[in-house]
C-alpha atoms as a PDB file:
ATOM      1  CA  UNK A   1     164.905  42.909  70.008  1.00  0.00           C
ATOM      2  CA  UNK A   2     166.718  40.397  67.568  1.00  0.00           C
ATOM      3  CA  UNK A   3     169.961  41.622  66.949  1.00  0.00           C
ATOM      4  CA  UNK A   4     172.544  40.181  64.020  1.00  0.00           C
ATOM      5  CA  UNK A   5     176.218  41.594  64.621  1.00  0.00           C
ATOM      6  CA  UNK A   6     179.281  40.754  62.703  1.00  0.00           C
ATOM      7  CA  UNK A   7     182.395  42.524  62.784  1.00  0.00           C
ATOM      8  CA  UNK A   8     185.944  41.995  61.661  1.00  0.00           C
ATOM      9  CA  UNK A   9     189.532  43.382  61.027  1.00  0.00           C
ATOM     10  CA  UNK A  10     190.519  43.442  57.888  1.00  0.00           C
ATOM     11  CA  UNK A  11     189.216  40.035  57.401  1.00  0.00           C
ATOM     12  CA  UNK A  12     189.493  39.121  60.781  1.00  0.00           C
ATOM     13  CA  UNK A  13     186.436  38.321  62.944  1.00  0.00           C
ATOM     14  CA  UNK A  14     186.187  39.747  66.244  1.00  0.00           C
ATOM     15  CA  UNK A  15     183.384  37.519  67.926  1.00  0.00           C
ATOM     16  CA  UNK A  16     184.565  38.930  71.331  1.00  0.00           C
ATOM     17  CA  UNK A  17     184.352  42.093  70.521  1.00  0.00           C
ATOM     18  CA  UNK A  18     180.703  41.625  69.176  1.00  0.00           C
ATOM     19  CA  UNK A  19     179.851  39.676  72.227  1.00  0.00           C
ATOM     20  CA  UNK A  20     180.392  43.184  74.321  1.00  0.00           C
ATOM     21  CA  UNK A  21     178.109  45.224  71.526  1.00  0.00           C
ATOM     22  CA  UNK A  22     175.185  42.981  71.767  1.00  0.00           C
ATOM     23  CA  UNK A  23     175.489  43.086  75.776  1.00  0.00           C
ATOM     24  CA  UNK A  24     176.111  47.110  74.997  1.00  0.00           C
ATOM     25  CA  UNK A  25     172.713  47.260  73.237  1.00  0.00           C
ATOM     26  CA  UNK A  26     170.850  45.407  75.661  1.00  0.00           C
ATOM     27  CA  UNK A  27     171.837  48.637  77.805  1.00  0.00           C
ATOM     28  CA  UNK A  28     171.032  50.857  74.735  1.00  0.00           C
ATOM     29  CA  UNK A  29     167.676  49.300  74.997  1.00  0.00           C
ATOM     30  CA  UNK A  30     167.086  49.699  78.622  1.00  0.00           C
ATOM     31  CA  UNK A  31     168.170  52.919  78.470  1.00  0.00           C
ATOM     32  CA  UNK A  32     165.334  54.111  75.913  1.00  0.00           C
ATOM     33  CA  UNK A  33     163.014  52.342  78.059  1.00  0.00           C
ATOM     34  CA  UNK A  34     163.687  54.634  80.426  1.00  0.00           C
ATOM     35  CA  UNK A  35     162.150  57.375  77.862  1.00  0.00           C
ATOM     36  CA  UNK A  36     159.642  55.637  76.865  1.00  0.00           C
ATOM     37  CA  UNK A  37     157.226  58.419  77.742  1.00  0.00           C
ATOM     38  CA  UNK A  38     158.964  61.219  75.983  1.00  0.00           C
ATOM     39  CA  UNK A  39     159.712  59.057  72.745  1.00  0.00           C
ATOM     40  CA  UNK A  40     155.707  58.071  72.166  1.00  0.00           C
ATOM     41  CA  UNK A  41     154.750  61.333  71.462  1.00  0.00           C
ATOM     42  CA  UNK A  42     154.919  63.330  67.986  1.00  0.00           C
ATOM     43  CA  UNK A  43     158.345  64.899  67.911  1.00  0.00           C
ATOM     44  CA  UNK A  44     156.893  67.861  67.209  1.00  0.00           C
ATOM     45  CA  UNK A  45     155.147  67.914  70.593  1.00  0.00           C
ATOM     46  CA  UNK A  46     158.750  68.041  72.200  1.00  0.00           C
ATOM     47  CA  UNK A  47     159.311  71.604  73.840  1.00  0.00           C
ATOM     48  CA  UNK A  48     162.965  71.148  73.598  1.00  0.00           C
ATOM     49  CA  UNK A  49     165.571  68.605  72.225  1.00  0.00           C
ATOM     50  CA  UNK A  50     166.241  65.715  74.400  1.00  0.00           C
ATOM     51  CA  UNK A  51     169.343  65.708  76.232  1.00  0.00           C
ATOM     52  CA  UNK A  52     170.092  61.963  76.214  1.00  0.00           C
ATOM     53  CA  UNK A  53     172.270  60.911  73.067  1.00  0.00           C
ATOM     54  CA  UNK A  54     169.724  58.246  72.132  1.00  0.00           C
ATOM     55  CA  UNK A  55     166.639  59.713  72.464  1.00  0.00           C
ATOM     56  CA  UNK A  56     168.308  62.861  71.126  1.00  0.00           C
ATOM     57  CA  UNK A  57     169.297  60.957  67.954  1.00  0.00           C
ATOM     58  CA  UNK A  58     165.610  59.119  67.471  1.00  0.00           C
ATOM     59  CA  UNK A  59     164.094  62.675  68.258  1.00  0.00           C
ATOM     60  CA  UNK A  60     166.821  64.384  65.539  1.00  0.00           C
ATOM     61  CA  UNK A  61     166.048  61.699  62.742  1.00  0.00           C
ATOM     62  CA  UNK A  62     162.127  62.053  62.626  1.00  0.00           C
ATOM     63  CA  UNK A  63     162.441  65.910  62.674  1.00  0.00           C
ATOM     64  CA  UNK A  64     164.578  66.328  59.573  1.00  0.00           C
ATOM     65  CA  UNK A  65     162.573  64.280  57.981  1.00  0.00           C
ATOM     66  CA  UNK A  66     159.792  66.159  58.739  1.00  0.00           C
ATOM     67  CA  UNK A  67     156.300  63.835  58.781  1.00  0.00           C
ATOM     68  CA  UNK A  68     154.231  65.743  61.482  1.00  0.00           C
ATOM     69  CA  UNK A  69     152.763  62.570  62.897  1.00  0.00           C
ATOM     70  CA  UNK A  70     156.294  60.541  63.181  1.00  0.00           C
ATOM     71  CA  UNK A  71     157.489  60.481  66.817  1.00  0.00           C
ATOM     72  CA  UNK A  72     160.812  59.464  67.997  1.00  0.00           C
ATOM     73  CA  UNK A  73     159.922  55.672  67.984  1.00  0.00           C
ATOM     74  CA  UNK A  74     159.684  55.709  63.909  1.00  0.00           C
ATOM     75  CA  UNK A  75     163.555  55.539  64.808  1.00  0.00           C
ATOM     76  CA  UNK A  76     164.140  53.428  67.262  1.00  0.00           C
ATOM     77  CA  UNK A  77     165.519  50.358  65.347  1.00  0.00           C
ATOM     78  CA  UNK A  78     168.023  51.871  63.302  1.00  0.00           C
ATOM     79  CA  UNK A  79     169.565  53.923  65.889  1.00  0.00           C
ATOM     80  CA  UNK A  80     169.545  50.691  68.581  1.00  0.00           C
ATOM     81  CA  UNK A  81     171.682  49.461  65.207  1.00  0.00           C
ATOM     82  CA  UNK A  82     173.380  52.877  64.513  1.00  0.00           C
ATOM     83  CA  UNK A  83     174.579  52.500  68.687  1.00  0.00           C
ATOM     84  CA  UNK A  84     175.959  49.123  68.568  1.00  0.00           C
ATOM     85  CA  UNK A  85     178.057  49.714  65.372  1.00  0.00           C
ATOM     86  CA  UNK A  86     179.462  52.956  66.286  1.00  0.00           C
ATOM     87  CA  UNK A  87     180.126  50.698  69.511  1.00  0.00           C
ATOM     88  CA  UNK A  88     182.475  48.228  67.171  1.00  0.00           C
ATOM     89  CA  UNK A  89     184.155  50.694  64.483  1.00  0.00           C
ATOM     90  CA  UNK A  90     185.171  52.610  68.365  1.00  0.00           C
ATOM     91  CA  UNK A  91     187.169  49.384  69.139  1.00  0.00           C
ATOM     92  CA  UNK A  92     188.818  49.465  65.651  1.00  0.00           C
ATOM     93  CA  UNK A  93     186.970  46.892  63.622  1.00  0.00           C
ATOM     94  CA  UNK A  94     186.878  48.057  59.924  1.00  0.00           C
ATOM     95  CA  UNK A  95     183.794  45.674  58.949  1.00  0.00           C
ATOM     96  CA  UNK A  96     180.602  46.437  60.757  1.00  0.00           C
ATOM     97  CA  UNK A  97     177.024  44.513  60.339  1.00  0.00           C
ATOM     98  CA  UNK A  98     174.668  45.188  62.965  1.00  0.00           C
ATOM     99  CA  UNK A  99     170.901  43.559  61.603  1.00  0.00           C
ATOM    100  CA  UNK A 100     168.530  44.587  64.216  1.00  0.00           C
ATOM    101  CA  UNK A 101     165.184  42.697  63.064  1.00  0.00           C
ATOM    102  CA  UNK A 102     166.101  44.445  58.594  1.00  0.00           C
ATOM    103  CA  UNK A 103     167.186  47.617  60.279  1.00  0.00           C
ATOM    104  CA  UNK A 104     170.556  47.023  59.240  1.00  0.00           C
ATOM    105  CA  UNK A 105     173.600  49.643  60.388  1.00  0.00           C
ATOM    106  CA  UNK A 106     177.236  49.372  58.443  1.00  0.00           C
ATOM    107  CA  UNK A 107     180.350  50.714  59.139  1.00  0.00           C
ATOM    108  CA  UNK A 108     183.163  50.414  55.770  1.00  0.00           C
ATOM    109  CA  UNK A 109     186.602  51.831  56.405  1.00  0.00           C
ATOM    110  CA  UNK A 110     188.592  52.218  53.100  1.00  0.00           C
ATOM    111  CA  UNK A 111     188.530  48.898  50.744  1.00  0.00           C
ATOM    112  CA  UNK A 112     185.679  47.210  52.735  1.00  0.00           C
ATOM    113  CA  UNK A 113     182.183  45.688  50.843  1.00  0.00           C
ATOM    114  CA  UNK A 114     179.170  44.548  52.098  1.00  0.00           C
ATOM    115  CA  UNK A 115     176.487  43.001  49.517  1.00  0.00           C
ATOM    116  CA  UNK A 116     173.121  43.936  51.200  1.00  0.00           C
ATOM    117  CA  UNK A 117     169.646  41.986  49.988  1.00  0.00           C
ATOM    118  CA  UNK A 118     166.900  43.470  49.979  1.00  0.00           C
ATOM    119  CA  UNK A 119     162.829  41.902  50.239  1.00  0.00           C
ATOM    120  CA  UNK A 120     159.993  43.201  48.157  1.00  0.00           C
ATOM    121  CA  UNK A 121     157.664  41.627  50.588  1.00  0.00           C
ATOM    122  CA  UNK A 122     157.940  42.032  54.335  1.00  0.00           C
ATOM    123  CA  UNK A 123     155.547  39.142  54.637  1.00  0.00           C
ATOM    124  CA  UNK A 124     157.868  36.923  52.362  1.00  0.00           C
ATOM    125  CA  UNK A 125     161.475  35.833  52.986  1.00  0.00           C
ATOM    126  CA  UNK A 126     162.328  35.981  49.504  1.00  0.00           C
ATOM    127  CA  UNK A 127     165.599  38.211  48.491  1.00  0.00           C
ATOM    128  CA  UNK A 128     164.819  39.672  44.586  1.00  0.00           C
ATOM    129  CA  UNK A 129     167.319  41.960  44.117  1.00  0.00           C
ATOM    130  CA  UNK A 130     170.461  43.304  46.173  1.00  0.00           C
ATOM    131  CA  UNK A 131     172.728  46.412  46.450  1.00  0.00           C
ATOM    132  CA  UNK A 132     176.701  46.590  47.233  1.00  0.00           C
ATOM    133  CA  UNK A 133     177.570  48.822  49.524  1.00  0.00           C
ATOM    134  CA  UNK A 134     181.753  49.931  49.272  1.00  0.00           C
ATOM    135  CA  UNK A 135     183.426  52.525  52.033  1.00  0.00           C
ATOM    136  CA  UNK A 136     182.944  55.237  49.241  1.00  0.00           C
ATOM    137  CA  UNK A 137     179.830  55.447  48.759  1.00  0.00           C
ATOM    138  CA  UNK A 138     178.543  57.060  52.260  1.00  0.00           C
ATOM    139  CA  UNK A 139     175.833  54.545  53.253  1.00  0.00           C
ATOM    140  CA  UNK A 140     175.458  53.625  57.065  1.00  0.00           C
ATOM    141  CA  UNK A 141     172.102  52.382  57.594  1.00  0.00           C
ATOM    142  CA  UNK A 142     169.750  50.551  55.093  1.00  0.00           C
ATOM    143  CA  UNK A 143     166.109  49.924  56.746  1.00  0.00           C
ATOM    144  CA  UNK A 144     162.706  48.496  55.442  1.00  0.00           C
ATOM    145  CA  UNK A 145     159.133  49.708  56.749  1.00  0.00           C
ATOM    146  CA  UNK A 146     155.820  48.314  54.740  1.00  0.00           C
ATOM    147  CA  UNK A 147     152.939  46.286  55.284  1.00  0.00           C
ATOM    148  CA  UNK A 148     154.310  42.872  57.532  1.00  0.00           C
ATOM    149  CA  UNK A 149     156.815  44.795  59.382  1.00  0.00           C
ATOM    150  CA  UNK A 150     157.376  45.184  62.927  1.00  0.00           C
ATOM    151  CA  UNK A 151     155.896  48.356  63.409  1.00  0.00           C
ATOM    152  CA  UNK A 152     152.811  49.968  61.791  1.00  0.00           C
ATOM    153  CA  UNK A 153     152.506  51.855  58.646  1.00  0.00           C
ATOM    154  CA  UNK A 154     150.013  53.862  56.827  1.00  0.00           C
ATOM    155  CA  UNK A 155     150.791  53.021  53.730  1.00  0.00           C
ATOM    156  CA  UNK A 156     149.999  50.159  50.883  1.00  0.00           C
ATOM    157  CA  UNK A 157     154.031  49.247  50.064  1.00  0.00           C
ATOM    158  CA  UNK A 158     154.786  45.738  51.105  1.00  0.00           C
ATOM    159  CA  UNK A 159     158.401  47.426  51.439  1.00  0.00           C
ATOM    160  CA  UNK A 160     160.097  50.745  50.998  1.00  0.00           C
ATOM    161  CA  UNK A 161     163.889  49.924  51.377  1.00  0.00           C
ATOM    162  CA  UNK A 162     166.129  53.285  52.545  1.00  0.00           C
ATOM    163  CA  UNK A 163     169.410  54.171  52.280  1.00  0.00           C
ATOM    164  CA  UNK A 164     171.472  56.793  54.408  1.00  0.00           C
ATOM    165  CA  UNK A 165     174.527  57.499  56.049  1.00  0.00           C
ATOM    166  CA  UNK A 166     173.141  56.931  59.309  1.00  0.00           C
ATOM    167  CA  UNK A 167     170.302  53.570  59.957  1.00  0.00           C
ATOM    168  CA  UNK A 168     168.488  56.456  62.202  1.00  0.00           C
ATOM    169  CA  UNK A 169     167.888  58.551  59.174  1.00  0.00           C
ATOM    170  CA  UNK A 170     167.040  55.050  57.252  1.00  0.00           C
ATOM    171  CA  UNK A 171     164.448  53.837  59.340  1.00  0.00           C
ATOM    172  CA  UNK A 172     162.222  57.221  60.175  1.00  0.00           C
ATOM    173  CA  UNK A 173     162.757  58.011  56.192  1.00  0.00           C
ATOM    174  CA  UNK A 174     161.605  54.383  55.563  1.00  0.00           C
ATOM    175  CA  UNK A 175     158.465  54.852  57.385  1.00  0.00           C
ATOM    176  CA  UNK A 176     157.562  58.272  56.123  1.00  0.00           C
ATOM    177  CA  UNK A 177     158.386  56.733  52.352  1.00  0.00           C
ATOM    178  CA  UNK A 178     155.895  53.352  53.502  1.00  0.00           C
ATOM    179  CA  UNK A 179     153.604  55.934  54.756  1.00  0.00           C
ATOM    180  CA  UNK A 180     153.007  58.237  51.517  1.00  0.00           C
ATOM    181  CA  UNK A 181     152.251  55.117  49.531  1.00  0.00           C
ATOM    182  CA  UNK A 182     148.607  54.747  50.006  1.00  0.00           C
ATOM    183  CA  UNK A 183     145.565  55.068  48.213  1.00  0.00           C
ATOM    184  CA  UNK A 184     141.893  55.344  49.028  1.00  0.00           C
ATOM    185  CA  UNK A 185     140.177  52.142  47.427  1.00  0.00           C
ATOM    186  CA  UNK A 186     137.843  49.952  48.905  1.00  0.00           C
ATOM    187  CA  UNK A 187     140.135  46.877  48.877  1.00  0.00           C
ATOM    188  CA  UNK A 188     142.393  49.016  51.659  1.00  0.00           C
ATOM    189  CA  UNK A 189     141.039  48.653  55.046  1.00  0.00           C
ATOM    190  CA  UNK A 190     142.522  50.637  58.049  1.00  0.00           C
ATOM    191  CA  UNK A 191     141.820  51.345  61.736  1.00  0.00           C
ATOM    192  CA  UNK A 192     143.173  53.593  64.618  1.00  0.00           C
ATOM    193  CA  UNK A 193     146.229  52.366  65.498  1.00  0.00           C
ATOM    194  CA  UNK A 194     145.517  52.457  69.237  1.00  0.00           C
ATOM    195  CA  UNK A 195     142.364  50.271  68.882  1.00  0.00           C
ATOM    196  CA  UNK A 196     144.556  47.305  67.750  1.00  0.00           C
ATOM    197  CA  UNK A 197     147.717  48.133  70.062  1.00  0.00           C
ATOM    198  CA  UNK A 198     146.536  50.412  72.947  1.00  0.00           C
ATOM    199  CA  UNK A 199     150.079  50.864  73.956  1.00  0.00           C
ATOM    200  CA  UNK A 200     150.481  52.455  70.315  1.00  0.00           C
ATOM    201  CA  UNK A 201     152.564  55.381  69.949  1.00  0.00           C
ATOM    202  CA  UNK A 202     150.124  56.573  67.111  1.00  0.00           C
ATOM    203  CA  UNK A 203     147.377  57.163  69.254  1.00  0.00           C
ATOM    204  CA  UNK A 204     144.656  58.439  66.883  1.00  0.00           C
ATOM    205  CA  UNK A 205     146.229  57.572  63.442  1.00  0.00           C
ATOM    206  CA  UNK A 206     145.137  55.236  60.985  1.00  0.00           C
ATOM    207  CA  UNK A 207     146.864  52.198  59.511  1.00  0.00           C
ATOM    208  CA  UNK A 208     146.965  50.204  57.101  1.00  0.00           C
ATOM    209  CA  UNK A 209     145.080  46.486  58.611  1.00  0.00           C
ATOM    210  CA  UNK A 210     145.032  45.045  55.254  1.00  0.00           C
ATOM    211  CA  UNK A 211     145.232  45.650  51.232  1.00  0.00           C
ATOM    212  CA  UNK A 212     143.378  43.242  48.756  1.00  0.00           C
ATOM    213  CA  UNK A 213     144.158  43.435  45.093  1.00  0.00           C
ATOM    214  CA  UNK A 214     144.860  46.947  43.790  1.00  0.00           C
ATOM    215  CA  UNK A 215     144.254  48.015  40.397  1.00  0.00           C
ATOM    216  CA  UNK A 216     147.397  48.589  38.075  1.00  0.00           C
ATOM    217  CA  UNK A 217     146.385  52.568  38.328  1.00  0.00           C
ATOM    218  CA  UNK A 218     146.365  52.328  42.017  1.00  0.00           C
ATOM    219  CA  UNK A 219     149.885  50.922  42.238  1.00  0.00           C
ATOM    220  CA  UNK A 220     151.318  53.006  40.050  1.00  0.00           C
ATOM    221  CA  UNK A 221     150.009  55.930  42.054  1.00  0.00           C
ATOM    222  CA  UNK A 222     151.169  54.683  44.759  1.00  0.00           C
ATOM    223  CA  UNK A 223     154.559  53.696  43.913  1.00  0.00           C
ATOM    224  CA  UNK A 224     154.796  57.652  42.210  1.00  0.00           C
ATOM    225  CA  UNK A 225     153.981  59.149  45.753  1.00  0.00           C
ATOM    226  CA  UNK A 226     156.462  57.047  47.530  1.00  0.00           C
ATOM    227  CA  UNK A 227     159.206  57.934  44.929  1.00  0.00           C
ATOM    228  CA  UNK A 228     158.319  61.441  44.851  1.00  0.00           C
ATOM    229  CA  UNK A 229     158.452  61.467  48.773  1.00  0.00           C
ATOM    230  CA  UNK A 230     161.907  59.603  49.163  1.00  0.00           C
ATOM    231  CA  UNK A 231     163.565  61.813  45.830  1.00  0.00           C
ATOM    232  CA  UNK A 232     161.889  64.814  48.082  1.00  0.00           C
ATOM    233  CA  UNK A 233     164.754  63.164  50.736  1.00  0.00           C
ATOM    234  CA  UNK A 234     167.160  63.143  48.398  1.00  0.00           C
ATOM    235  CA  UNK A 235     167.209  66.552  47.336  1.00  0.00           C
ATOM    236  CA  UNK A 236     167.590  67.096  50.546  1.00  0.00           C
ATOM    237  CA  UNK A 237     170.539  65.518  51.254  1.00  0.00           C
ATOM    238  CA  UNK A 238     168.584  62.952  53.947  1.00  0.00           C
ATOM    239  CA  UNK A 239     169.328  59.630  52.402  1.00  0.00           C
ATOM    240  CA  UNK A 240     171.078  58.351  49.403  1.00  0.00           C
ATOM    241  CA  UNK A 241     167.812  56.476  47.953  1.00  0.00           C
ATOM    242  CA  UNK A 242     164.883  54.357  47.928  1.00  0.00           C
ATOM    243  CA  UNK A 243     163.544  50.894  46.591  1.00  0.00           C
ATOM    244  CA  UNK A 244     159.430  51.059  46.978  1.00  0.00           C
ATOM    245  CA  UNK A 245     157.139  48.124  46.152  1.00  0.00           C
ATOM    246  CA  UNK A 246     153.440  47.238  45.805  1.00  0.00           C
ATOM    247  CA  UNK A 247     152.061  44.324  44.484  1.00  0.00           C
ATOM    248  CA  UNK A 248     155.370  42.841  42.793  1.00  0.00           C
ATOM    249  CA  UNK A 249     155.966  46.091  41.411  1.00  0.00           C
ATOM    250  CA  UNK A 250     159.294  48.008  42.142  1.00  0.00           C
ATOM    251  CA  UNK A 251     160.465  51.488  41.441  1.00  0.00           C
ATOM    252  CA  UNK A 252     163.878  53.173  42.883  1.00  0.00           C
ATOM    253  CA  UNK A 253     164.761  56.553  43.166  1.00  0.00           C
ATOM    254  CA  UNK A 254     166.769  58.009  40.364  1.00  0.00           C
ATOM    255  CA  UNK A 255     170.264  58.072  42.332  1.00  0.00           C
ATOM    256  CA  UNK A 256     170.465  54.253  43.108  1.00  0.00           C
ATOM    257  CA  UNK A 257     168.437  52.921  40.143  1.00  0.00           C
ATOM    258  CA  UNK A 258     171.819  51.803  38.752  1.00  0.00           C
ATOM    259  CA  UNK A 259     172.827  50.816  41.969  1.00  0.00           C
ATOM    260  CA  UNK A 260     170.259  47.870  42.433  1.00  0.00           C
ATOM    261  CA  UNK A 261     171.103  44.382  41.091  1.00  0.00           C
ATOM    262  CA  UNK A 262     168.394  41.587  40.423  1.00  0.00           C
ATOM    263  CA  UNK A 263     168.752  38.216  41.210  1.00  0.00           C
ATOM    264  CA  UNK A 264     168.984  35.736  39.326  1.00  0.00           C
ATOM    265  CA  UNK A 265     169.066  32.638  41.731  1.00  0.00           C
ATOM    266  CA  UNK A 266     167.133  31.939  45.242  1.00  0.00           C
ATOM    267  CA  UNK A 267     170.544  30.684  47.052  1.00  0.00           C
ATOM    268  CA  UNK A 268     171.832  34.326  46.831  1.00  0.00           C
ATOM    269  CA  UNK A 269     172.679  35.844  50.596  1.00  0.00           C
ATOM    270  CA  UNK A 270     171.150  38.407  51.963  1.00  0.00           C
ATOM    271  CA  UNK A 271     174.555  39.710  53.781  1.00  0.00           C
ATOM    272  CA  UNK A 272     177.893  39.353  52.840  1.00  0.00           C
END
C-alpha cells in the first residue's frame, strides 16, 4: 500500500495528525488481512453481511453496485482511503487528501477546494484534464480502474475515472465501469485471471492481458457501454459521474461533462 495523506485546518497543516492516520491505516490494512478469505469471494456468495465495519463497507459498495462477479476486494482501495480520512475530518481537520495508489478519498467542510487531475492512461503519468471538487458538491472519493492499474480489469479503457460521495462506492463503480468497456476483436487478448495470479480473487474470470489497435467503431462502442453503465449509476444515485477512455478518446457522463477542465500545460498538479 502507497498511501498520500494531507490534511489541514483551515489552511493549517496538521502533519502530526496525518502521521497517526497513516499508522491508523497500516492497522486498517492488517485488519482486512485478517478477512482475507471472506473478501475473495463474489459478494454475492456471502450468506450474510459482514459484521466488521471494513469488510462490511467493501462488501456494501460492490453490492449496490451490483456486477455479479465483483467481490469485496473491487473495494478495497478506496475504503483503506475512505478509513483514513474519516480518521482526520474525526480529529477536526477541514481539508482531507488521502491518495492511496489514484484511489483518492476527500473530506471538504464548508469553503474548502481541492483541484483533482485526472490520467487518461493508467500506463502514462500524464494529467490531460482535471476536475474541482468544492464542499458543495457531495464528492468523497474519486478512483481510476483500466488497463495498467493495480488490479485487474475486464475491460479495454485505459481509465474510467469515478466520482462519489464515498471512495468505496468510487472504486467498485470504477471497476464495474472499466469492466463493461470491452469488445470482442482479435487485437484484445485475455486469460483467466487465476492463471496469471493464482492468488486472484477472480478465480475463473477473464481479463483483459493486452489490447492492440482498435478500430474507431470499436472504441466508440466501447466508450458507449462504459457511459451507459456509469449514467446506469447515476440514475441511481451511486456516484456523481464518470470520465471513460480508450485509445485517446474520452467521453463523461452527462452530469460532470461541464464539470471536467482540459489542460492546457504539462506543469499542471495533479492535487491541490
Amino acid at each position: 500500500m502507497r498511501m498520500f495523506i494531507d490534511g489541514s485546518i483551515h489552511g493549517d497543516p496538521q502533519p502530526e495528525v496525518c502521521t497517526r492516520a497513516a499508522k491508523e491505516a497500516i492497522g486498517f490494512l492488517e485488519e482486512i488481512a485478517q478477512h482475507m478469505d471472506e473478501v475473495k469471494n463474489p459478494a454475492r456468495m456471502l450468506a450474510e453481511p459482514p459484521t466488521h465495519l471494513l469488510i462490511h463497507s467493501m462488501w456494501s459498495a460492490v453490492t449496490a453496485v451490483g456486477d455479479p462477479d465483483l467481490t469485496p476486494m473491487a473495494a478495497v482501495a478506496g475504503t483503506l482511503a475512505d478509513a483514513a480520512a474519516d480518521f482526520l475530518a474525526s480529529q477536526g481537520l477541514t481539508r482531507v487528501v488521502v491518495n492511496n495508489g489514484g484511489d483518492v478519498a476527500l473530506r471538504l467542510a464548508a469553503g474548502e477546494t481541492v483541484t483533482v487531475g485526472i490520467r487518461p492512461d493508467l500506463n502514462a503519468d500524464q494529467v490531460t484534464h482535471r476536475v474541482v471538487i468544492t464542499s458543495e458538491k457531495d464528492i468523497g472519493g474519486v478512483c481510476t480502474s483500466g488497463l495498467g492499474g493495480r488490479s485487474f480489469t475486464r475491460g479495454v479503457a485505459s481509465a474510467a475515472t469515478v466520482l462519489a460521495s464515498r471512495a468505496s462506492i468510487a472504486d467498485a463503480a470504477a471497476t464495474a465501469v472499466a469492466n463493461a468497456t470491452y469488445v470482442r476483436s482479435p487485437v484484445v487478448q485475455r486469460r483467466v485471471a487465476d492463471s496469471i495470479y493464482p492468488d486472484s480473487d477472480l478465480k475463473g474470470v477473464e481479463i483483459t492481458v493486452s489490447v492492440g489497435h482498435l478500430t474507431e467503431e470499436e472504441v466508440f462502442t466501447a466508450l458507449d457501454q462504459g457511459v451507459n453503465r456509469a449514467e446506469d449509476l447515476v440514475k441511481r444515485a451511486l456516484i456523481a459521474g464518470a470520465c471513460i477512455t480508450v485509445q485517446g478518446k474520452m467521453q463523461c457522463t452527462e452530469a460532470i461533462s461541464g464539470l471536467i477542465q482540459q489542460l492546457r500545460g504539462p506543469d499542471e498538479k495533479r492535487i491541490r
